[in-house]
Protein backbone atom coordinates (compact mmCIF):
# COMPACT_ATOMS: atom_id res chain seq x y z
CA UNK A 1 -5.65 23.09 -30.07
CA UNK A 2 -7.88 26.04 -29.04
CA UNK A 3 -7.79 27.55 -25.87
CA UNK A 4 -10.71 30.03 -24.82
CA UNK A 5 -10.26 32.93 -22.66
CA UNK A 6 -11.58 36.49 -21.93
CA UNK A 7 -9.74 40.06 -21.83
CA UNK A 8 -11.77 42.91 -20.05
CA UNK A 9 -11.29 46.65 -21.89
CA UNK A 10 -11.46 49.95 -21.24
CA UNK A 11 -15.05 51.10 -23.20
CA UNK A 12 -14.50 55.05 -22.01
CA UNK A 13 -12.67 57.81 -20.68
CA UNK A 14 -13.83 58.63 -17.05
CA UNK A 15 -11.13 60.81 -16.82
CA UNK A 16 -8.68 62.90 -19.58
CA UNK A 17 -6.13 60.42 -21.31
CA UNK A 18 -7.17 57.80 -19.15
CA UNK A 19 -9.76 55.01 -20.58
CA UNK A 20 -9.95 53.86 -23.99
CA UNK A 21 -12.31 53.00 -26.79
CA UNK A 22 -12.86 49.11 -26.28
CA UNK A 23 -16.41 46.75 -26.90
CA UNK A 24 -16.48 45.25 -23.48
CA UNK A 25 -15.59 41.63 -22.25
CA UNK A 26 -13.64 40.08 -25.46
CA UNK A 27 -13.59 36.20 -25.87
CA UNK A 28 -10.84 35.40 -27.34
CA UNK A 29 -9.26 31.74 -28.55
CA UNK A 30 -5.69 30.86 -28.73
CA UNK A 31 -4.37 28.53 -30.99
CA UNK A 32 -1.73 26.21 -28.72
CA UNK A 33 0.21 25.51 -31.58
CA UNK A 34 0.75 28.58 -33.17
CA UNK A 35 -0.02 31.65 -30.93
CA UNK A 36 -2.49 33.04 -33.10
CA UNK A 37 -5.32 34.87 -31.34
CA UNK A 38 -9.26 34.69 -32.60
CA UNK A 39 -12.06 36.95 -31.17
CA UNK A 40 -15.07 34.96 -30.39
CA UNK A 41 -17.41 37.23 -28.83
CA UNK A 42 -17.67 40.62 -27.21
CA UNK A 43 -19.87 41.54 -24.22
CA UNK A 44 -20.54 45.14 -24.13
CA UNK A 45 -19.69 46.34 -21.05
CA UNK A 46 -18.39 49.94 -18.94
CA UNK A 47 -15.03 49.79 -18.13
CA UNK A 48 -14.52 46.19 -17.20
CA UNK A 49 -10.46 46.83 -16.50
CA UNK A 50 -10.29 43.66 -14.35
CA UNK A 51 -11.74 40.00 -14.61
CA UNK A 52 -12.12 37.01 -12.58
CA UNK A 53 -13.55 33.63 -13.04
CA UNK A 54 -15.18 31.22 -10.36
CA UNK A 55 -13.07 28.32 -9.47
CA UNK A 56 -15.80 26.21 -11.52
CA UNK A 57 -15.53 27.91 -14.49
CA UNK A 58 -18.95 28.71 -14.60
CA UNK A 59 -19.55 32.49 -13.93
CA UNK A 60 -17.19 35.42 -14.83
CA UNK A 61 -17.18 38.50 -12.42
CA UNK A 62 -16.13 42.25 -12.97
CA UNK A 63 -16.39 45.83 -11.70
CA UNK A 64 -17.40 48.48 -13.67
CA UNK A 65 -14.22 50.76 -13.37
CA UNK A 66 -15.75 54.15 -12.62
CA UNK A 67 -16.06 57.28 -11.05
CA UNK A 68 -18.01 57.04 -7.52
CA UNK A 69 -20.42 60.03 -8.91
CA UNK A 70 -20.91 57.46 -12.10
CA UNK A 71 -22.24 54.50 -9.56
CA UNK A 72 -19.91 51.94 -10.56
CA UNK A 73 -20.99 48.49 -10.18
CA UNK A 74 -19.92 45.11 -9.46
CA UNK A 75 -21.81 42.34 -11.90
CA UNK A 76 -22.00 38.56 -12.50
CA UNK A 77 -22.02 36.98 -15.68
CA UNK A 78 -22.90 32.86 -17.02
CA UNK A 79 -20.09 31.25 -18.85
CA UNK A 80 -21.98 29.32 -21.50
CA UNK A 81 -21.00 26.46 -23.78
CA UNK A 82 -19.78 28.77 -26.61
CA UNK A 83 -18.05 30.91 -24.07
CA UNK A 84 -20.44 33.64 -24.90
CA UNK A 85 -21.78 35.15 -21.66
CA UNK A 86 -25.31 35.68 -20.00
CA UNK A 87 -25.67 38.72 -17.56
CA UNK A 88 -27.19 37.72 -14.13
CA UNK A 89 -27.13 40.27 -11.58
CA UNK A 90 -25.19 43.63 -10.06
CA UNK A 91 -24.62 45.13 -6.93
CA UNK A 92 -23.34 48.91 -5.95
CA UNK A 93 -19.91 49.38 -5.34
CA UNK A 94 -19.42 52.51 -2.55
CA UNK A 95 -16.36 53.49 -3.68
CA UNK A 96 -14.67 55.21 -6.52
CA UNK A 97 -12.68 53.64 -8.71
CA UNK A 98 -12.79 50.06 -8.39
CA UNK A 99 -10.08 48.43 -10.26
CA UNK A 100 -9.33 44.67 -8.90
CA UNK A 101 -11.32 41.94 -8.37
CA UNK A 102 -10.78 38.56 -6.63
CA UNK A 103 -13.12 35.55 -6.39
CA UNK A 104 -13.12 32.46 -3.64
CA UNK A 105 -16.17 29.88 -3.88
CA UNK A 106 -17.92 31.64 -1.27
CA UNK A 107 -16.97 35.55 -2.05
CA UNK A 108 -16.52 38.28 -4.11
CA UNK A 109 -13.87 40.83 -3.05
CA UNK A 110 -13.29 44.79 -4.86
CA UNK A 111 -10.41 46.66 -3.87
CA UNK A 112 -11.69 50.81 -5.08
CA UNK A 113 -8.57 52.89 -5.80
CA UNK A 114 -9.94 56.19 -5.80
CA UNK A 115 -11.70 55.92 -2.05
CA UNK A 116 -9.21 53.38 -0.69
CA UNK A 117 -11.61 50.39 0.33
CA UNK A 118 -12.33 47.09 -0.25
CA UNK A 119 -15.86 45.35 -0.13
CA UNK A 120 -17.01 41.49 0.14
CA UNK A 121 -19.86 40.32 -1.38
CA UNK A 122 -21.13 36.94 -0.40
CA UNK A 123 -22.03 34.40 -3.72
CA UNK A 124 -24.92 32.15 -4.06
CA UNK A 125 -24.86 28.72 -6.16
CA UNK A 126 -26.51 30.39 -9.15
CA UNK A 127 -23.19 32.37 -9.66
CA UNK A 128 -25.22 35.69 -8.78
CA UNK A 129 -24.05 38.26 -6.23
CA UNK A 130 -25.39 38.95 -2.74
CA UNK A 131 -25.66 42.67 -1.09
CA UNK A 132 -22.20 43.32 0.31
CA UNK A 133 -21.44 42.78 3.72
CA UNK A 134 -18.60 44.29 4.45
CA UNK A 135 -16.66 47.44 3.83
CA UNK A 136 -13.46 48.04 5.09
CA UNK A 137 -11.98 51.49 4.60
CA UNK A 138 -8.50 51.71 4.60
CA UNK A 139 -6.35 55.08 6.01
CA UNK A 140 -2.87 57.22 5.81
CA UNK A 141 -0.74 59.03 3.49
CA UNK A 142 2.26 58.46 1.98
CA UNK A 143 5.42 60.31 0.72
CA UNK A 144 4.88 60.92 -2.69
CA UNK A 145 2.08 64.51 -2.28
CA UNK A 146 0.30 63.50 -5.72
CA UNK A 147 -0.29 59.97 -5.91
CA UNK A 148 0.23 59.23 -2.33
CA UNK A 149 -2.55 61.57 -0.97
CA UNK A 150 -4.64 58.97 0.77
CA UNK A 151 -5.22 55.30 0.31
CA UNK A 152 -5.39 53.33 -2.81
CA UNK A 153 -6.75 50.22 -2.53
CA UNK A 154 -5.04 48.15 -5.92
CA UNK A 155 -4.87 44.52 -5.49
CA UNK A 156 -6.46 41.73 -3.31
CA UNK A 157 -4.90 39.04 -2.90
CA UNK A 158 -5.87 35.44 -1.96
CA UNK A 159 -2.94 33.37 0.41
CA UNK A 160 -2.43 29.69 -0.76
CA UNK A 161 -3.89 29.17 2.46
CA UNK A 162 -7.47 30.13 1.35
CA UNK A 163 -7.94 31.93 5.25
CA UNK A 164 -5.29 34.75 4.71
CA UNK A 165 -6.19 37.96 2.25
CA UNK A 166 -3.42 40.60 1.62
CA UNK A 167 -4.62 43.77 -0.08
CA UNK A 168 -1.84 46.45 -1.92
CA UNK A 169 -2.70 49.65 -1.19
CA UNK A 170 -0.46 52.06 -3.17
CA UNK A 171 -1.64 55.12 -1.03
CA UNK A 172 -0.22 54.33 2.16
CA UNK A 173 2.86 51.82 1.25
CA UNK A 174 1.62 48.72 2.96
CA UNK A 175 0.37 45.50 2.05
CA UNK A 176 -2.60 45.38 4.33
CA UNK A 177 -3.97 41.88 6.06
CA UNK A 178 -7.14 40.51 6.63
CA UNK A 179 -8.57 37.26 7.89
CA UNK A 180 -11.19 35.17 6.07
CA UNK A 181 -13.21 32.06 6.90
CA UNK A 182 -14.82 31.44 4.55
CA UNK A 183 -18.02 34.04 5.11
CA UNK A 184 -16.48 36.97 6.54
CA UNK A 185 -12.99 39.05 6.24
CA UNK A 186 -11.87 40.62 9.32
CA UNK A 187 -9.03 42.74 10.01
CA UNK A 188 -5.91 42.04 10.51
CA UNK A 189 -3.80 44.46 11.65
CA UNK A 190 -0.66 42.54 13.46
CA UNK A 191 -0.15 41.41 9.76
CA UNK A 192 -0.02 44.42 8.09
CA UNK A 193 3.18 44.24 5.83
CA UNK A 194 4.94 48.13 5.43
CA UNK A 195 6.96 47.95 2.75
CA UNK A 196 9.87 51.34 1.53
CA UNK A 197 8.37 54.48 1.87
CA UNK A 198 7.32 55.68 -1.47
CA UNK A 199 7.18 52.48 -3.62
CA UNK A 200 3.69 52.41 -4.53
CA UNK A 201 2.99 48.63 -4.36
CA UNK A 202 0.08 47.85 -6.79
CA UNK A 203 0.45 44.08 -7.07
CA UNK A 204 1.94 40.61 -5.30
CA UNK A 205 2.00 37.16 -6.29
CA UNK A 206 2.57 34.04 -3.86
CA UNK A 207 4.85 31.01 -4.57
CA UNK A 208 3.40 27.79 -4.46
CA UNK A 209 3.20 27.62 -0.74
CA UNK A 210 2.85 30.87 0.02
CA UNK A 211 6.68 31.30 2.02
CA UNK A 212 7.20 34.29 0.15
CA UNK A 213 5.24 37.14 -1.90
CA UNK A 214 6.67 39.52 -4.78
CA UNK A 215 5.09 42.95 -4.62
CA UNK A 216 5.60 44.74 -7.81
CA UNK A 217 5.62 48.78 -6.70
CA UNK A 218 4.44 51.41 -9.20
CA UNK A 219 5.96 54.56 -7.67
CA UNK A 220 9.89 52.97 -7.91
CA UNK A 221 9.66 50.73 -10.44
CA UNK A 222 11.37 47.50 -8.19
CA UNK A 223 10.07 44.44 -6.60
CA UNK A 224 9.70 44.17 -2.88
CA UNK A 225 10.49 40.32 -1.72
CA UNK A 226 8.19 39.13 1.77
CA UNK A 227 9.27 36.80 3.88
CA UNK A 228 7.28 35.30 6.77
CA UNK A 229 8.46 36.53 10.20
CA UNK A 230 6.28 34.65 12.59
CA UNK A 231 2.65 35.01 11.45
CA UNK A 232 3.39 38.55 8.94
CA UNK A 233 5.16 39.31 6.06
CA UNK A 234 8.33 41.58 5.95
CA UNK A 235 10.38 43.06 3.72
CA UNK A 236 13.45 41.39 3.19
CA UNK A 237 14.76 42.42 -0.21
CA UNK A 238 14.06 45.09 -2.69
CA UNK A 239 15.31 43.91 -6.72
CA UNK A 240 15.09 47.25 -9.75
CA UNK A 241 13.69 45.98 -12.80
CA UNK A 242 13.72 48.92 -14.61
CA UNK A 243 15.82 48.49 -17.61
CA UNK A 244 19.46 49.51 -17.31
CA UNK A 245 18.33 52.30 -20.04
CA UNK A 246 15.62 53.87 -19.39
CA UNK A 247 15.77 57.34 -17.88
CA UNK A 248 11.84 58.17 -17.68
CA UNK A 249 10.00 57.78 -14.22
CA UNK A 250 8.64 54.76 -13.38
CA UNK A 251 5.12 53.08 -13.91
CA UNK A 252 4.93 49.48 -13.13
CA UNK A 253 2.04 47.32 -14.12
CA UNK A 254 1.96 44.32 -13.64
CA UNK A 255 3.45 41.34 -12.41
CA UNK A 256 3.40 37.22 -12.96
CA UNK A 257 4.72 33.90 -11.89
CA UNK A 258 5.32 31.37 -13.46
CA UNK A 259 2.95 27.91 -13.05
CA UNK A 260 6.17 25.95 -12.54
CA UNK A 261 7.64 28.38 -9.67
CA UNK A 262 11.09 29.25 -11.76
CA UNK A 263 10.06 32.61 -12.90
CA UNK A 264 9.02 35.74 -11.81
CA UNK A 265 7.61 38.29 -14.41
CA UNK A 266 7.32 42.02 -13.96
CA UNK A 267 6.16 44.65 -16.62
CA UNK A 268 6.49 48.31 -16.60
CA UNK A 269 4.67 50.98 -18.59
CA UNK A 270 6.37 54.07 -20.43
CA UNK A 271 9.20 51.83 -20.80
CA UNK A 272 6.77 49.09 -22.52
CA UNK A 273 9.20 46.24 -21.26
CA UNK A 274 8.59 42.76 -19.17
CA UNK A 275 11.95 41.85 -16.58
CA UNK A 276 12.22 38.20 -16.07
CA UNK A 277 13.81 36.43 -13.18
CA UNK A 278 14.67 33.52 -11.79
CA UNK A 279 13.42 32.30 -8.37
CA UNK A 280 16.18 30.85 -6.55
CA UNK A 281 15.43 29.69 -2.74
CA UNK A 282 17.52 32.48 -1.69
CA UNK A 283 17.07 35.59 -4.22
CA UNK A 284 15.81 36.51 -7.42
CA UNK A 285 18.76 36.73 -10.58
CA UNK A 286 17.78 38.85 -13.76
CA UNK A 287 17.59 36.10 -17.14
CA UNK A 288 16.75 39.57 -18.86
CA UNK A 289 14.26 42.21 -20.38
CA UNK A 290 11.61 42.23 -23.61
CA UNK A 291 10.85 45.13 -25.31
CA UNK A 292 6.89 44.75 -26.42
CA UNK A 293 6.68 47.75 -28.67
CA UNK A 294 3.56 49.12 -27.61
CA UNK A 295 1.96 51.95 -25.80
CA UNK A 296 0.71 51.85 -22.38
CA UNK A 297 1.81 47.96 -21.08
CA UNK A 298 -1.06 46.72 -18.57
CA UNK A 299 -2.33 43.25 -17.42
CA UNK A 300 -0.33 40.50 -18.51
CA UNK A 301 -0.97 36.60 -18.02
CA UNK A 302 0.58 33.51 -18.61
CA UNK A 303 -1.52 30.72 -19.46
CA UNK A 304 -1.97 27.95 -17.19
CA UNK A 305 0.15 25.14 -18.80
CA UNK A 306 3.26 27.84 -18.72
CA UNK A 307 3.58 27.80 -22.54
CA UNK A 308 2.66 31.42 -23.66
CA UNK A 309 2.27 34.65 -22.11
CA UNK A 310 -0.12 37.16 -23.55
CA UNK A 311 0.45 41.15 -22.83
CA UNK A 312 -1.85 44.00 -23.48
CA UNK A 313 -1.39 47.21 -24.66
CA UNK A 314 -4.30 49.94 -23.58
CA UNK A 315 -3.33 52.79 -26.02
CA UNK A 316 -1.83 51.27 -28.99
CA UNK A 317 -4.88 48.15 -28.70
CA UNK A 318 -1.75 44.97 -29.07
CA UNK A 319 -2.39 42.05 -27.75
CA UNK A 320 1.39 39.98 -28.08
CA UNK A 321 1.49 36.73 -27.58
CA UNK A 322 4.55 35.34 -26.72
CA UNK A 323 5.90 31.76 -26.28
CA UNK A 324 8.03 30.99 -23.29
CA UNK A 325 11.53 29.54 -23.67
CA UNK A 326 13.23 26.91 -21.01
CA UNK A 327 14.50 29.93 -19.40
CA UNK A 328 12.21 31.95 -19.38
CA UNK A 329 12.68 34.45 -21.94
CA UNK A 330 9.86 35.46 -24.36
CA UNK A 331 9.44 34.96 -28.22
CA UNK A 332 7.13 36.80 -30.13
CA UNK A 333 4.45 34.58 -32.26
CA UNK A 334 1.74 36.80 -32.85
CA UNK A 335 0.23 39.98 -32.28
CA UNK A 336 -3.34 41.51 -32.99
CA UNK A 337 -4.95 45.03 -32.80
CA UNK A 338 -8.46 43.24 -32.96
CA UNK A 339 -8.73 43.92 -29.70
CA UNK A 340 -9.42 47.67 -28.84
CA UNK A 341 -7.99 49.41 -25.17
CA UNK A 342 -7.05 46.09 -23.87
CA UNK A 343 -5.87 45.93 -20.11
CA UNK A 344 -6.35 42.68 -18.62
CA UNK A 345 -6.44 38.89 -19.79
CA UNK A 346 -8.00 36.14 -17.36
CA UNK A 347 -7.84 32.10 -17.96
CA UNK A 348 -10.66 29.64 -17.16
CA UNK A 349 -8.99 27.74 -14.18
């Protein structure tokens, strides 16, 4: 009936009007029947914007989403029985920023927005980190002069296959590619993915088999669809998901599928609304668009049986959850301000 998870927070401002005012790590139970959220426990914690569990469910990972001057940090944490958590170790990050994290059995990878690279450190059977061993620095401009500037490392993404990694980098408009085998990522630059000048991508999700990717872009507020051409992805159709109605620029956030591969889920902020489509073998087709009545729509996640999606909201501290019809729409059940500055939710696997 209860289902535990955890939702990282923003704890400070490293910047003006950006951070927030949150305790850390959050616990937090969901009640499968009714929606209704319960906090647990709270970790304390700086800046942990971005979560990820090991495939075991045993340790819980994060970045410490800072400044580079502020020596931000990646650290390791024990899941225990009560789904409290027990710190184990750190390692530097050497790069500003770092906002995304992504865990294989083997690794832990940090994509740094501020300085534009990504860094893989190696994981030992205790769950604790080893000293990073590589450090790939990415490189370009784009079109848009003040967000574009240089690279932005946002996302890294793991390929269905386990051996590819794709990493959005907002900065320079291309989905960048690198090899893994399982102890070291490598370059790869033949399968490097551009996608439209100016669109920003921050985040991509994979269908089931890994055919196609959806690239949510920040700077245009659409959704780039990849196809495989050979052995890279290309772009091979752009869909807005802006609502009809909204005038303001654009701020994407986030974006989900769904567990049964029929939906696609994209949110933007300013707007505070989440587009849903269906996935058709050929195209996406709009089922339509939630308002969440909030302030500042991050992470959002849908929880592994495909039942409820939760969505946060950094500057107005929601939480929503929402249940998920047969087509995909959204119903409200419950919503909590429990929860301060929340920006990302993650589910044991």
């Amino acid at each position: 009936m209860w289902m535990t998870f955890f939702i990282g927070s923003y704890t400070e401002y490293p910047m003006p009007g950006f951070g927030g005012v949150g305790q850390g790590i959050y616990t937090v139970s969901l009640n499968t029947k009714t929606g209704e959220l319960k906090h647990v426990h709270s970790k304390k914690e700086r800046n942990p914007s971005y979560l990820a569990i090991s495939n075991d469910n045993r340790f819980l990972y994060c970045p410490t989403e800072l400044d580079e001057i502020e020596s931000p940090r990646i650290r390791s944490y024990k899941v225990n029985k009560d789904f409290s958590l027990d710190f184990l170790n750190e390692q530097p990050i050497s790069g500003g920023y770092p906002c995304h994290v992504a865990v294989d059995p083997r690794s832990v990878f940090v994509a740094c927005y501020a300085t534009g690279n990504i860094i893989q450190y190696p994981l030992y059977d205790d769950g604790k980190l080893g000293d990073a061993i590589v450090d790939y620095q990415h490189r370009g401009i784009g079109m848009d002069k003040d967000r574009q500037e240089g690279p932005h490392a946002h996302q890294i993404a793991v390929h269905p296959n386990g051996k590819d990694i794709y990493v959005c980098d907002l900065g320079i408009d291309t989905i960048k590619a690198y090899r893994y085998d399982g102890a070291k990522l490598s370059p790869n630059a033949m399968g490097d993915c551009p996608v439209s000048k100016g669109s920003g991508p921050r985040h991509l999700v994979f269908d089931s088999g890994g055919a196609r990717a959806f690239v949510i872009n920040e700077l245009k507020g659409n959704i780039s669809v990849l196809g495989m051409s050979g052995e890279s992805y290309r772009e091979i159709d752009i869909y807005p998901f802006l609502p009809r109605n909204y005038m303001g620029k654009p701020s994407a956030s986030a974006i989900r599928i769904h567990p049964n591969g029929l939906f696609l889920y994209a949110a933007n902020r300013r707007s505070e609304t989440i587009t849903v489509f269906s996935i058709t073998k050929k195209k996406l087709e709009l089922v339509g668009c939630i308002q969440t009545g909030g302030e500042e729509l991050r992470e959002f996640n849908i929880t592994p049986d495909g039942q409820w999606l939760l969505a946060c909201h950094q500057n107005s501290h929601d939480v929503v959850v929402y249940g998920i019809k047969e087509d995909g729409m959204l119903s409200e059940k419950f919503r909590t301000k429990e929860i301060l500055s929340p920006v990302c939710v993650t589910f044991l696997n």
